[in-house]
C-alpha atoms as a PDB file:
ATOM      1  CA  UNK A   1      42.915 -40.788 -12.557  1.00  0.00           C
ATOM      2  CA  UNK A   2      43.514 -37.396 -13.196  1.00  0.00           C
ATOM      3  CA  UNK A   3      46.827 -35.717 -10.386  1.00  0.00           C
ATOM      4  CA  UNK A   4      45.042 -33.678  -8.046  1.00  0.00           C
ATOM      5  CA  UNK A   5      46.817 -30.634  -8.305  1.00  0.00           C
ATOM      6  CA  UNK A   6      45.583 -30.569 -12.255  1.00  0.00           C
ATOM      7  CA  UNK A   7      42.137 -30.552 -11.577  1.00  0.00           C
ATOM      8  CA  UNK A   8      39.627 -27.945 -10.537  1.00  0.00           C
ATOM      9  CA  UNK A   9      36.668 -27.223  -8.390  1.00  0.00           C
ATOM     10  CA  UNK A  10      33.621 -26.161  -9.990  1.00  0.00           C
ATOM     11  CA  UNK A  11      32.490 -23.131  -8.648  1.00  0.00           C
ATOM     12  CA  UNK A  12      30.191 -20.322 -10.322  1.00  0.00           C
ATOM     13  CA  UNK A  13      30.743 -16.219  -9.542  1.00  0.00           C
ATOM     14  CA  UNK A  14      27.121 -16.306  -8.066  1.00  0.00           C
ATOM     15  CA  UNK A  15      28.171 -19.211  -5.221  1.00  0.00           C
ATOM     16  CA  UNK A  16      31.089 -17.530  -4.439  1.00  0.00           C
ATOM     17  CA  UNK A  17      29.382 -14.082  -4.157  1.00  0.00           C
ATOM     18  CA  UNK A  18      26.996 -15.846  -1.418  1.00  0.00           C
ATOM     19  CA  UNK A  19      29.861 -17.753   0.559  1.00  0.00           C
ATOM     20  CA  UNK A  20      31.614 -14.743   0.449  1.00  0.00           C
ATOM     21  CA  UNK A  21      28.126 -12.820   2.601  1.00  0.00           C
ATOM     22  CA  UNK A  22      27.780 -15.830   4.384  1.00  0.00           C
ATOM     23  CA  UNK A  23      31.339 -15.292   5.554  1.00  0.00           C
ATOM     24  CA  UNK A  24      31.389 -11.807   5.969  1.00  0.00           C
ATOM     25  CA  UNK A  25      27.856 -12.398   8.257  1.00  0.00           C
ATOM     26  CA  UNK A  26      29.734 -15.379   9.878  1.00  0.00           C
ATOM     27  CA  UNK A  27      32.272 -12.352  10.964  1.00  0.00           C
ATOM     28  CA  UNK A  28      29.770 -10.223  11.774  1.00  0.00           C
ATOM     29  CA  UNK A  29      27.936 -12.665  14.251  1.00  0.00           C
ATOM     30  CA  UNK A  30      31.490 -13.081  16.061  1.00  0.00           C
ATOM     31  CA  UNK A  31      31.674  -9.264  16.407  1.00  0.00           C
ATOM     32  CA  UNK A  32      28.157  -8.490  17.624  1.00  0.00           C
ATOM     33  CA  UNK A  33      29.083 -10.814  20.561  1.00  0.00           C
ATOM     34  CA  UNK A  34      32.565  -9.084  20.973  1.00  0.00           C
ATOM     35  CA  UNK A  35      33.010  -6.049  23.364  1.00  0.00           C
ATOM     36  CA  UNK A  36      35.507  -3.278  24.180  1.00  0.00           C
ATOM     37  CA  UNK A  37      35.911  -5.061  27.324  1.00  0.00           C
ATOM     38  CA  UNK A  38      37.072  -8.387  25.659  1.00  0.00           C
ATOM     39  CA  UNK A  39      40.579  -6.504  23.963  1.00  0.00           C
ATOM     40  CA  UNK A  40      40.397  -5.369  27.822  1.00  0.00           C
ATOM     41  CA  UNK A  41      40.991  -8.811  29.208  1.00  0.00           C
ATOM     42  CA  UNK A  42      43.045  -9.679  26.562  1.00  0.00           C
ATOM     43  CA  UNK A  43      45.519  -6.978  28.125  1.00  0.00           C
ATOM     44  CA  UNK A  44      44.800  -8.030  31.383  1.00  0.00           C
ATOM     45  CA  UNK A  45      46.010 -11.750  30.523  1.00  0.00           C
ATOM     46  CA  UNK A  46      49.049 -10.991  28.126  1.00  0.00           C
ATOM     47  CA  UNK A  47      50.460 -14.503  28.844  1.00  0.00           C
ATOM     48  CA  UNK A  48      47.634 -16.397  27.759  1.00  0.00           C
ATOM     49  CA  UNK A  49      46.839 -14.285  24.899  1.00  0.00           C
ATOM     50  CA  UNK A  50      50.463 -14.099  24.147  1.00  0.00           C
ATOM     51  CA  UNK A  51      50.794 -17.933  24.198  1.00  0.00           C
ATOM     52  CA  UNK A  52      47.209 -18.636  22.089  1.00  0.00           C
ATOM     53  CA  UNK A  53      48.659 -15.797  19.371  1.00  0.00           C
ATOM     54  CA  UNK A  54      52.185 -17.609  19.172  1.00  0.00           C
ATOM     55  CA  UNK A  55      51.059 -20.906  18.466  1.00  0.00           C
ATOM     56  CA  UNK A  56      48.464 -20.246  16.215  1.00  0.00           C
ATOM     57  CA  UNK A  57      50.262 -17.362  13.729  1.00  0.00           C
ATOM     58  CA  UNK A  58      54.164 -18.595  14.564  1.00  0.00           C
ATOM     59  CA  UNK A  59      54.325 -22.501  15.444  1.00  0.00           C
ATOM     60  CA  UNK A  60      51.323 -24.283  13.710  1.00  0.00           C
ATOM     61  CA  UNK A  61      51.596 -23.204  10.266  1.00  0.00           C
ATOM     62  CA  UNK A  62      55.487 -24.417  10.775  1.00  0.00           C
ATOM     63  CA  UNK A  63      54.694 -27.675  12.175  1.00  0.00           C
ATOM     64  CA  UNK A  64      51.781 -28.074   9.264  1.00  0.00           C
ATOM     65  CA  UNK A  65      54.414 -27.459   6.719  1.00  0.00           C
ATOM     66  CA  UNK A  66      56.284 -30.531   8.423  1.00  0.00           C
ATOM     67  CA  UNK A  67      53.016 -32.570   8.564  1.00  0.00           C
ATOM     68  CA  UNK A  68      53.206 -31.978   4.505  1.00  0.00           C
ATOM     69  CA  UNK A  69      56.836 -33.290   4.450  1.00  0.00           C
ATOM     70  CA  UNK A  70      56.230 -36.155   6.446  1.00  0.00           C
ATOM     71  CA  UNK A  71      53.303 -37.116   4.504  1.00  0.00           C
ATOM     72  CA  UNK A  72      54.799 -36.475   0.816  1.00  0.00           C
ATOM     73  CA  UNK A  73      51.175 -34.744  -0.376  1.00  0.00           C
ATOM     74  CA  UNK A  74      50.791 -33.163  -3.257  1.00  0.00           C
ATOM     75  CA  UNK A  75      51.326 -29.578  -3.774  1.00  0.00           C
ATOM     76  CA  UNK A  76      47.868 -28.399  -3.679  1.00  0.00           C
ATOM     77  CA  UNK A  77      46.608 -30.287  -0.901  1.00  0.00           C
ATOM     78  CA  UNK A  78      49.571 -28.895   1.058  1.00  0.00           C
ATOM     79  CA  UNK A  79      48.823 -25.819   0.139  1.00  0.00           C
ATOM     80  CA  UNK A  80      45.104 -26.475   0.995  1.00  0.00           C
ATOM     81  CA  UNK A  81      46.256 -27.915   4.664  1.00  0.00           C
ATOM     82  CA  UNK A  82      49.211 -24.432   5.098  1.00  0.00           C
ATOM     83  CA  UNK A  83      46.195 -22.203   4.075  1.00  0.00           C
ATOM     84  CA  UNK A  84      43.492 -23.941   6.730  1.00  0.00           C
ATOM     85  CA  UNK A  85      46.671 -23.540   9.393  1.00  0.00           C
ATOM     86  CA  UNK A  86      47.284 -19.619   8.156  1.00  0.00           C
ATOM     87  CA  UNK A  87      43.067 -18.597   8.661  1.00  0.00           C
ATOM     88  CA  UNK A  88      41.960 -17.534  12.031  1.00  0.00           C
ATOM     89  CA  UNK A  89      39.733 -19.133  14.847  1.00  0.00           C
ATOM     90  CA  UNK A  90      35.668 -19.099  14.414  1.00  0.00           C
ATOM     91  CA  UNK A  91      33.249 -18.914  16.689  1.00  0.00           C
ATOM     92  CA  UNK A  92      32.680 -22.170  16.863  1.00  0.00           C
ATOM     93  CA  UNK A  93      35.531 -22.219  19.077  1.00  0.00           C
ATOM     94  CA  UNK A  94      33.665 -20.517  21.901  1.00  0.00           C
ATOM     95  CA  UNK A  95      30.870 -22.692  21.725  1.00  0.00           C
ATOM     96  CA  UNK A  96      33.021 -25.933  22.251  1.00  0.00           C
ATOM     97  CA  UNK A  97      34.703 -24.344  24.681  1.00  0.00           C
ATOM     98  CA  UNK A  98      31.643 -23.398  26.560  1.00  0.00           C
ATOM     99  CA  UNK A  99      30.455 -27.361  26.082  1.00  0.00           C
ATOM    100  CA  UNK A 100      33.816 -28.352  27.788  1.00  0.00           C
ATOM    101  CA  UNK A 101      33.506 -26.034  30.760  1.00  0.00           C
ATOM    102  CA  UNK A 102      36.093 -24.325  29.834  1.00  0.00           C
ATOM    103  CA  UNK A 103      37.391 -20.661  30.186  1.00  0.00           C
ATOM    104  CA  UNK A 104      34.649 -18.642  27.681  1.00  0.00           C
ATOM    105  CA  UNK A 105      36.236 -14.862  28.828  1.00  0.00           C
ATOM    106  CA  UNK A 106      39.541 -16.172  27.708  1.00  0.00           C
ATOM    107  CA  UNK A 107      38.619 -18.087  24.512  1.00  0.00           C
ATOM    108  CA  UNK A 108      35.711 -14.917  23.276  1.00  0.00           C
ATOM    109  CA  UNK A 109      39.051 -12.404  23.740  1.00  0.00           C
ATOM    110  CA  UNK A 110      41.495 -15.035  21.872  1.00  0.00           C
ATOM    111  CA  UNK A 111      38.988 -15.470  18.749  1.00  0.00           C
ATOM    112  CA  UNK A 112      38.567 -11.500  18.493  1.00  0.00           C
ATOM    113  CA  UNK A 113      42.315 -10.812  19.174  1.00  0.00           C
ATOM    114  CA  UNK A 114      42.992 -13.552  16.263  1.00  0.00           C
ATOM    115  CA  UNK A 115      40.714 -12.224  13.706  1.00  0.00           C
ATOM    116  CA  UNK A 116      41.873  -8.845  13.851  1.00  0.00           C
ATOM    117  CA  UNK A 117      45.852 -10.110  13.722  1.00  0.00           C
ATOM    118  CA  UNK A 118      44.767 -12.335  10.720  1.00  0.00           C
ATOM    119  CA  UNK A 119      43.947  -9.718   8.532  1.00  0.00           C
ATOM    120  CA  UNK A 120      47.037  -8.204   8.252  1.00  0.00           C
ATOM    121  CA  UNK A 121      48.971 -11.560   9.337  1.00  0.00           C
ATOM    122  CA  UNK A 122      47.151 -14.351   6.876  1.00  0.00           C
ATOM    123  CA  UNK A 123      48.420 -13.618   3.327  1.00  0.00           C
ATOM    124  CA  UNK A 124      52.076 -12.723   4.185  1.00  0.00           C
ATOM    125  CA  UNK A 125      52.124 -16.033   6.554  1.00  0.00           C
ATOM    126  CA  UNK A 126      51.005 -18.518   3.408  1.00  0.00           C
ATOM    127  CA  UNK A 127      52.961 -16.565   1.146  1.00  0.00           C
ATOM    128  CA  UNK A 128      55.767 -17.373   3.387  1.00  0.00           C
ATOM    129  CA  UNK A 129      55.116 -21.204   4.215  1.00  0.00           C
ATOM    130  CA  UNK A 130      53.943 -22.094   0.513  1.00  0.00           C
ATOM    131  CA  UNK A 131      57.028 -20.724  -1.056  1.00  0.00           C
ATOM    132  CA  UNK A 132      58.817 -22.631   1.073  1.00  0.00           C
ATOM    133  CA  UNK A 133      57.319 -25.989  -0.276  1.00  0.00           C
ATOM    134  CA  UNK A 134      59.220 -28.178  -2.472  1.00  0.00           C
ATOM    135  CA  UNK A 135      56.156 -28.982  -4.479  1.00  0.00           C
ATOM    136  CA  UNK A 136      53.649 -26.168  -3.184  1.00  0.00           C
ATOM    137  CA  UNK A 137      55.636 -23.395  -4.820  1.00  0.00           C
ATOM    138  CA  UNK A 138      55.971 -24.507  -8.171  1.00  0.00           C
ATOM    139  CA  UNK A 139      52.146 -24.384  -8.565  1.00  0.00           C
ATOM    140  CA  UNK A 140      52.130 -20.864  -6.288  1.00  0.00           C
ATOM    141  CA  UNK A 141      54.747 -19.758  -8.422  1.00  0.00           C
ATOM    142  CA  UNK A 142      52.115 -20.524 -12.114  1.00  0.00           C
ATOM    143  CA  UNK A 143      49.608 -17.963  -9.915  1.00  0.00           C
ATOM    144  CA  UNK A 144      49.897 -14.268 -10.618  1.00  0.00           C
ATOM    145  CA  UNK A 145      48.788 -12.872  -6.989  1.00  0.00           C
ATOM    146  CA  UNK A 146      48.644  -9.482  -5.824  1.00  0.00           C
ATOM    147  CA  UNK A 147      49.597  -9.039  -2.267  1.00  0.00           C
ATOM    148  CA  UNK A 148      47.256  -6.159  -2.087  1.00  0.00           C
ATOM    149  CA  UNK A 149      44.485  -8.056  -3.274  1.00  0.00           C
ATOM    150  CA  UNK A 150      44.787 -11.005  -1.014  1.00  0.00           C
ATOM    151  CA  UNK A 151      44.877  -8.520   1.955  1.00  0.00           C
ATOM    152  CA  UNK A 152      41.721  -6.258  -0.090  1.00  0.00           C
ATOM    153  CA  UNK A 153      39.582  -9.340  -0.160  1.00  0.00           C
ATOM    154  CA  UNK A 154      40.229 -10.546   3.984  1.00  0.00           C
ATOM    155  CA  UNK A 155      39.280  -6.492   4.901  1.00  0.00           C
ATOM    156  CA  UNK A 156      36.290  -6.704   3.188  1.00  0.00           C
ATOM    157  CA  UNK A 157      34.999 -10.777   4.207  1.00  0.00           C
ATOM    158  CA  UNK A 158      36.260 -10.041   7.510  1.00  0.00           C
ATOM    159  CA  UNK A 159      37.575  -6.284   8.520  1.00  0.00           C
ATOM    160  CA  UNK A 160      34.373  -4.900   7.166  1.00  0.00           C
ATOM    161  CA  UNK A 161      32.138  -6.815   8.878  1.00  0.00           C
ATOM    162  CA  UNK A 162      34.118  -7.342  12.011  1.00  0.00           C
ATOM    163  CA  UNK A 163      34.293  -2.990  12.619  1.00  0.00           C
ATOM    164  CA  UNK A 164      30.746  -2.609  12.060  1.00  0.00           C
ATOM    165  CA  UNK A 165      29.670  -5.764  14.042  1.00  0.00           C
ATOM    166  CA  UNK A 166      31.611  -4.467  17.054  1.00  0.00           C
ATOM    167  CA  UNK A 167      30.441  -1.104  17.024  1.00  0.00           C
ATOM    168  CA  UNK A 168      26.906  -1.721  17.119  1.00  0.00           C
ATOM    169  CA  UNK A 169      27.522  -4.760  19.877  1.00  0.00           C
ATOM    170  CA  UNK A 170      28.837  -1.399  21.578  1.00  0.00           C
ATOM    171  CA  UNK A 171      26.640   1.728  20.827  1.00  0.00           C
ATOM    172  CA  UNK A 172      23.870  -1.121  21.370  1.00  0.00           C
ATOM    173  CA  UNK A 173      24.562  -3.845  22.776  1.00  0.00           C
ATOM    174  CA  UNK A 174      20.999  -5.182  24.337  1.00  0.00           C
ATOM    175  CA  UNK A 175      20.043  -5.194  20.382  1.00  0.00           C
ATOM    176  CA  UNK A 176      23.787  -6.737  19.590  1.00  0.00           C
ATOM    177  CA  UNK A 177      23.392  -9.444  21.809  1.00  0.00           C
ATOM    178  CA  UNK A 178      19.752 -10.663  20.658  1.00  0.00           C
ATOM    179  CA  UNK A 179      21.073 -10.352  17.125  1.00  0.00           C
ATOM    180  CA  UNK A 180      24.212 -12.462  17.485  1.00  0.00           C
ATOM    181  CA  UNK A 181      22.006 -15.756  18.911  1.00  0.00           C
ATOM    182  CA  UNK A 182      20.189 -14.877  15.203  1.00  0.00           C
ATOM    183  CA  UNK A 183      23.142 -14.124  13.323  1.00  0.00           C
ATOM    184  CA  UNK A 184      25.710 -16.271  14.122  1.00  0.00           C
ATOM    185  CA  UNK A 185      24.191 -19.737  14.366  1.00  0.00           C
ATOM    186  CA  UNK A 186      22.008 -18.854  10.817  1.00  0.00           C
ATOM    187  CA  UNK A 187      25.129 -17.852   9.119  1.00  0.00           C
ATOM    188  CA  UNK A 188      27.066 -20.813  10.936  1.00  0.00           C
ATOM    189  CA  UNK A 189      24.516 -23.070   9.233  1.00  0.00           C
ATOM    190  CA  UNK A 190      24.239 -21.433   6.173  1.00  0.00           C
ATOM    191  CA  UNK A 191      28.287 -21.817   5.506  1.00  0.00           C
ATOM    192  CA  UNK A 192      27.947 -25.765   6.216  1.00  0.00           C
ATOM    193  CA  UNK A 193      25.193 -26.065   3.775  1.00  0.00           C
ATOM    194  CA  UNK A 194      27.038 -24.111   1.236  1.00  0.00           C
ATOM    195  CA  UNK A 195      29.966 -26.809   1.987  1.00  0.00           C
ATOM    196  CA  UNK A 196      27.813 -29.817   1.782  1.00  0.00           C
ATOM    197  CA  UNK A 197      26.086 -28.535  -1.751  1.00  0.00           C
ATOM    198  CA  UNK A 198      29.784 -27.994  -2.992  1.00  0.00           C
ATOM    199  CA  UNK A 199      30.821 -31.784  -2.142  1.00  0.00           C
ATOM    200  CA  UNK A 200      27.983 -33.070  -3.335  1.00  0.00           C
ATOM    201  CA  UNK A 201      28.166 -30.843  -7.302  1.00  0.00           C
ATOM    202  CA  UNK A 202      31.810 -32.203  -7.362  1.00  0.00           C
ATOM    203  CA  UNK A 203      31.088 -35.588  -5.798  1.00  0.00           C
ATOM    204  CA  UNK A 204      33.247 -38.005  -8.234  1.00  0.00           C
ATOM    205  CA  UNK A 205      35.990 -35.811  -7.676  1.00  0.00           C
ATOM    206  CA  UNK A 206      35.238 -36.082  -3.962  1.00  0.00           C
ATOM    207  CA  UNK A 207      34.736 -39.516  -4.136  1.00  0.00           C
ATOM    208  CA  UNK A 208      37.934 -40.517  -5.925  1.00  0.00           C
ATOM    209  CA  UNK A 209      40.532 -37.869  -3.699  1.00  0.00           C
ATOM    210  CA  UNK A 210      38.648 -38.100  -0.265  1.00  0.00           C
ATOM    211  CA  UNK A 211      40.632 -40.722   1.304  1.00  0.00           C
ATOM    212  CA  UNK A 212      44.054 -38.760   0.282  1.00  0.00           C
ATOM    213  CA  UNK A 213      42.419 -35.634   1.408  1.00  0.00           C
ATOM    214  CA  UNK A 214      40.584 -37.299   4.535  1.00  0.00           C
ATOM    215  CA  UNK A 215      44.375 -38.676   6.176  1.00  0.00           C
ATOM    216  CA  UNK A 216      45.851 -34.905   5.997  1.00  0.00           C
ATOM    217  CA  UNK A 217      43.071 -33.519   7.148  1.00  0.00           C
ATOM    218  CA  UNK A 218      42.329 -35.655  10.538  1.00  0.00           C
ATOM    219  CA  UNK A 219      46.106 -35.910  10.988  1.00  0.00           C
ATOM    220  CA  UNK A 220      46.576 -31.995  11.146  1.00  0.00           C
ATOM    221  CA  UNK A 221      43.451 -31.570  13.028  1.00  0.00           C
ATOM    222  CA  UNK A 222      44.445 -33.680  15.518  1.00  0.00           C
ATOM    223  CA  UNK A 223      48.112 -32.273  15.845  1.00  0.00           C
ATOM    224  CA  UNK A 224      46.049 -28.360  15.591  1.00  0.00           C
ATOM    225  CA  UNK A 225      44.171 -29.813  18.912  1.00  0.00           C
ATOM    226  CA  UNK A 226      46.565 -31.416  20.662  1.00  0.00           C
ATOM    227  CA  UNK A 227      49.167 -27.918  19.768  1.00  0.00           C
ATOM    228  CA  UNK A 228      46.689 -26.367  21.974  1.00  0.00           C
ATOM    229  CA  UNK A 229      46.301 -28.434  24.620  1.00  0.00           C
ATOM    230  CA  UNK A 230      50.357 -29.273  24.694  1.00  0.00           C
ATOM    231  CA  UNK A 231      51.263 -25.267  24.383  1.00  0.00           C
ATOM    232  CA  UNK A 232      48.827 -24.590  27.303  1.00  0.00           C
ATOM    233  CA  UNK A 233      50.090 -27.383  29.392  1.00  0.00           C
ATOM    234  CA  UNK A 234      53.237 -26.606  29.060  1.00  0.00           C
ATOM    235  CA  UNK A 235      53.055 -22.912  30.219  1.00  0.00           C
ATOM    236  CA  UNK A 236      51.481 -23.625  32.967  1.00  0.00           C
ATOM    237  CA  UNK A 237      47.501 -22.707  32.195  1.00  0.00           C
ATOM    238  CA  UNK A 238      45.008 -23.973  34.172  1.00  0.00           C
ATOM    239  CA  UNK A 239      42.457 -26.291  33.076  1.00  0.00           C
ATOM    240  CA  UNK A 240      39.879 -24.166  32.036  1.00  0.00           C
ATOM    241  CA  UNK A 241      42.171 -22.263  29.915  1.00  0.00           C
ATOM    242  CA  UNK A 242      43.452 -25.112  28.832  1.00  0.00           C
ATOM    243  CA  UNK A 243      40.356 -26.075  27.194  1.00  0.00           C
ATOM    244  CA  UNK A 244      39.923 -22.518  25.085  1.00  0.00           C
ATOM    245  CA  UNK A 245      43.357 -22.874  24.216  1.00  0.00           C
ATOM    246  CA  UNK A 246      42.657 -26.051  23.114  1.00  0.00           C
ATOM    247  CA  UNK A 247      39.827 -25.141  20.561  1.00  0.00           C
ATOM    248  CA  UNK A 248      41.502 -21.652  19.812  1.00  0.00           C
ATOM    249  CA  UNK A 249      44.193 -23.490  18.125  1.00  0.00           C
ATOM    250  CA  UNK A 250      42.554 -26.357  16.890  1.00  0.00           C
ATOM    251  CA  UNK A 251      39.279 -24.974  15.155  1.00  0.00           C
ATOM    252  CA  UNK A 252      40.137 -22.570  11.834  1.00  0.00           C
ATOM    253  CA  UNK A 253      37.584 -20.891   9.818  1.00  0.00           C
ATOM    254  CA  UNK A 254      38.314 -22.787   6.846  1.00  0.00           C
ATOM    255  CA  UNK A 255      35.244 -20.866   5.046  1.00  0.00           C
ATOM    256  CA  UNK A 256      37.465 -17.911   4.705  1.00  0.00           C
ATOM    257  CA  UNK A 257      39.846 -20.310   2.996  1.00  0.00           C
ATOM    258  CA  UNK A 258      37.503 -21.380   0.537  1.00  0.00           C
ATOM    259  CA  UNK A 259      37.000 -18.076  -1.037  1.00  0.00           C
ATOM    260  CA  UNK A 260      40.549 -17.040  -1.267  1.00  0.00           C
ATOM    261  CA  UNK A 261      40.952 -20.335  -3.013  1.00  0.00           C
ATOM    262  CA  UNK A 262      38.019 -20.119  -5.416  1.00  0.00           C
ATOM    263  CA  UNK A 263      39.182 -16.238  -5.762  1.00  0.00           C
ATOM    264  CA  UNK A 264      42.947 -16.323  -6.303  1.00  0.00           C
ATOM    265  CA  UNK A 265      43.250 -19.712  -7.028  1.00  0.00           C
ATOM    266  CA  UNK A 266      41.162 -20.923  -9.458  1.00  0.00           C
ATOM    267  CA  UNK A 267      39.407 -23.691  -7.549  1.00  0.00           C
ATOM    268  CA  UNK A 268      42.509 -25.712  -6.911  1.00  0.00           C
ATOM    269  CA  UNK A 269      41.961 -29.311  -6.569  1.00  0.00           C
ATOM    270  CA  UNK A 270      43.500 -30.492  -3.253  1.00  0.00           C
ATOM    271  CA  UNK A 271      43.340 -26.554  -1.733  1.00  0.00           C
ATOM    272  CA  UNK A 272      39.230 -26.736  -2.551  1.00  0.00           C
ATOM    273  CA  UNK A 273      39.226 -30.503  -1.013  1.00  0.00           C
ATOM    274  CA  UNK A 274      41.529 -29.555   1.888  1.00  0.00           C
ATOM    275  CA  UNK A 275      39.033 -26.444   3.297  1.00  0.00           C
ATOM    276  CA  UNK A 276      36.105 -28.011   2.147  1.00  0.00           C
ATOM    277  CA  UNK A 277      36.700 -31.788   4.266  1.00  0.00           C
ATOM    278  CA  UNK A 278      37.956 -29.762   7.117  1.00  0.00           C
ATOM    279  CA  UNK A 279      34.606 -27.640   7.625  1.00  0.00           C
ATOM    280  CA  UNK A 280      32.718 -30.839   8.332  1.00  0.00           C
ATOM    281  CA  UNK A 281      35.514 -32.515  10.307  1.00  0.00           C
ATOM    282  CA  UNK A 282      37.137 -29.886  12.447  1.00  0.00           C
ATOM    283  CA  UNK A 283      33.860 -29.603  13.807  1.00  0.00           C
ATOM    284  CA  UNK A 284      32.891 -33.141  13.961  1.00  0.00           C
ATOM    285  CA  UNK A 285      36.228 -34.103  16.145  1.00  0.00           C
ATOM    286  CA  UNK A 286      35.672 -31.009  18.288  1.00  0.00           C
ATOM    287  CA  UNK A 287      32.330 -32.055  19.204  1.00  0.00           C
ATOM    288  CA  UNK A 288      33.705 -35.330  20.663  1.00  0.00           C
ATOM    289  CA  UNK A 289      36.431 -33.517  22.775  1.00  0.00           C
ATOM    290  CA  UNK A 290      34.422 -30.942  23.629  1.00  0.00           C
ATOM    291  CA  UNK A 291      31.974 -33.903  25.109  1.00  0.00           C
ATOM    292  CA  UNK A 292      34.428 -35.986  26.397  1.00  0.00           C
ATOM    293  CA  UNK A 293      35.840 -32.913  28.141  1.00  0.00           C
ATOM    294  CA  UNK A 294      32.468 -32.280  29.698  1.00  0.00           C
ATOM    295  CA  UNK A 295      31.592 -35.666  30.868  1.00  0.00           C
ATOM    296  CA  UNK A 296      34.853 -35.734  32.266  1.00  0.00           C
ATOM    297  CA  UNK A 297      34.436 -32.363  34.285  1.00  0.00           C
ATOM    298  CA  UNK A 298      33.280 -32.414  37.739  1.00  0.00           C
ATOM    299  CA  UNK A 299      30.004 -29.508  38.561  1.00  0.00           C
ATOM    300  CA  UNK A 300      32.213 -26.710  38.813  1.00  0.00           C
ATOM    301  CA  UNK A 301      30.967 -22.984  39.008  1.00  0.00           C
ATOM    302  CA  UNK A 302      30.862 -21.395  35.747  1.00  0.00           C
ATOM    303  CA  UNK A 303      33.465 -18.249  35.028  1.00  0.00           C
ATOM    304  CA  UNK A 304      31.337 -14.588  35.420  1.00  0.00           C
ATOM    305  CA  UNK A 305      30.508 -14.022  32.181  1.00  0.00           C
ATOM    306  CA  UNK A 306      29.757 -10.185  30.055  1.00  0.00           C
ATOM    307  CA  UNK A 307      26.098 -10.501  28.734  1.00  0.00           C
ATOM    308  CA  UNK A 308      26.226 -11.643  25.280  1.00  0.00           C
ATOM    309  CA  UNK A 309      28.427 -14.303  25.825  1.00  0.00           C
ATOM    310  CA  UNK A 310      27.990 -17.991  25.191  1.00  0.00           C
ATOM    311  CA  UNK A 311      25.375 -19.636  27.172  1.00  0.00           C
END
């Protein structure tokens, strides 16, 4: 069987042209249902935001790189698991956090606050963490990449999109807020099926890697959760903010992964797996927490809310 990090992920210019729209509209959805007012609160709860920012740009791309160690992978799928732990949250975050009765203000303010730090924050973090690996640098190291470029491509799949999404949920936001319960969830399905169709046109390379890929996948999920849930716990949130924390940290928008890997990186073997198995399974575990969170929750009165929010 062929080493993982020598094989590649077939993937044409016109599939990566629509991930890349899907993305950007996946961006755009978030932003429509982002406000002035959320950066507001963000300011107004430094310590949260503060705590939600550190773990997910300082400690869990560290403690990922240790997962790597621990587990002896292969370069590229520890490159593919440091890249998933380097992208910032989704909205998908605020929707499991709204299923677990948990703090929506706080975790709507956390994703917008992370998106806009990842943009200038992503590259130079991965660039960082992957040239420290023992194996993941020798294969970074055989890519010519242009710092520039990295950060040219995340402006326009999620800068772009984010600026103009936010200024029309603000110039109009009755119209922003009826588009983002259209845009978001269409896009949100849209990137899964492009996900799904990319498994299934590489499925005997899936097939033959999954269970290698599968282990460092659940295994950093889980520690990406439970970072959230530990961090918040620890300084003293309370449980509602506990919960957003939770899925702030835990849930990455791996899509935004995928096309830096099919665009700098050539399709990468264990990097394609990597973001590809964690698109279906980040969401598939936070489901479950997110229900057994909510089952678990006594009738409590939900937080005030800003139209447009999660409902």
């Amino acid at each position: 069987m062929t080493d993982v990090d020598n094989i590649r992920i077939a993937f044409d210019e016109g599939s990566l042209l629509t991930l890349k729209i899907v993305l950007a509209a996946l961006l755009f959805g978030i932003a429509l249902d982002t406000r002035v007012a959320d950066f507001k609160e963000a300011f107004r709860r430094p310590k949260a935001i503060a705590v939600g920012i550190a773990a997910q740009f300082l400690v869990l791309p560290g403690l990922v790189f240790l997962l790597t160690l621990l587990l002896d992978v292969r370069g590229s799928v520890a490159l593919g698991m440091l890249l998933v732990a380097c992208c910032p949250p989704g909205n998908v975050s605020n929707i499991l956090t709204h299923r677990a009765k948990g703090d929506v203000a706080l975790s709507v303010s956390m994703t917008a606050v992370g998106n806009v730090i990842a943009i200038f924050a992503m590259a130079p973090l991965f660039a960082f963490w992957g040239g420290l690996h023992p194996t993941g640098s020798t294969l970074l190291q055989g890519i010519e990449l242009n710092a520039w470029d990295v950060l040219s491509e995340i402006l326009v799949v999620i800068g772009i999109p984010f600026v103009l999404g936010l200024t029309l949920a603000n110039l109009r936001p009755a119209f922003a807020t009826k588009a983002s319960k259209i845009v978001g969830p269409l896009a949100f399905l849209a990137l899964g099926a492009i996900i799904v169709i990319s498994l299934t046109g590489n499925w005997d390379i899936f097939v033959h890697y999954i269970m290698i890929v599968m282990v460092a996948v659940v295994l950093q999920d889980a520690l990406s959760l439970g970072l959230g849930y530990g961090i918040a716990r620890v300084t003293g949130l309370p449980s509602r903010s506990r919960k957003a924390m939770t899925f702030e940290v835990g849930i990455r928008n791996s899509g935004l992964g995928l096309v830096l890997i099919f665009t700098f990186y050539g399709g990468l073997g264990g990097m394609a797996l990597v973001a590809a198995w964690w698109g279906i399974w980040d969401i598939i575990a936070g489901l479950i927490v997110a229900q057994l969170w909510a089952r678990r929750t006594k009738d409590e009165p939900e937080p005030v809310v800003a139209p447009g929010r999660v409902s």
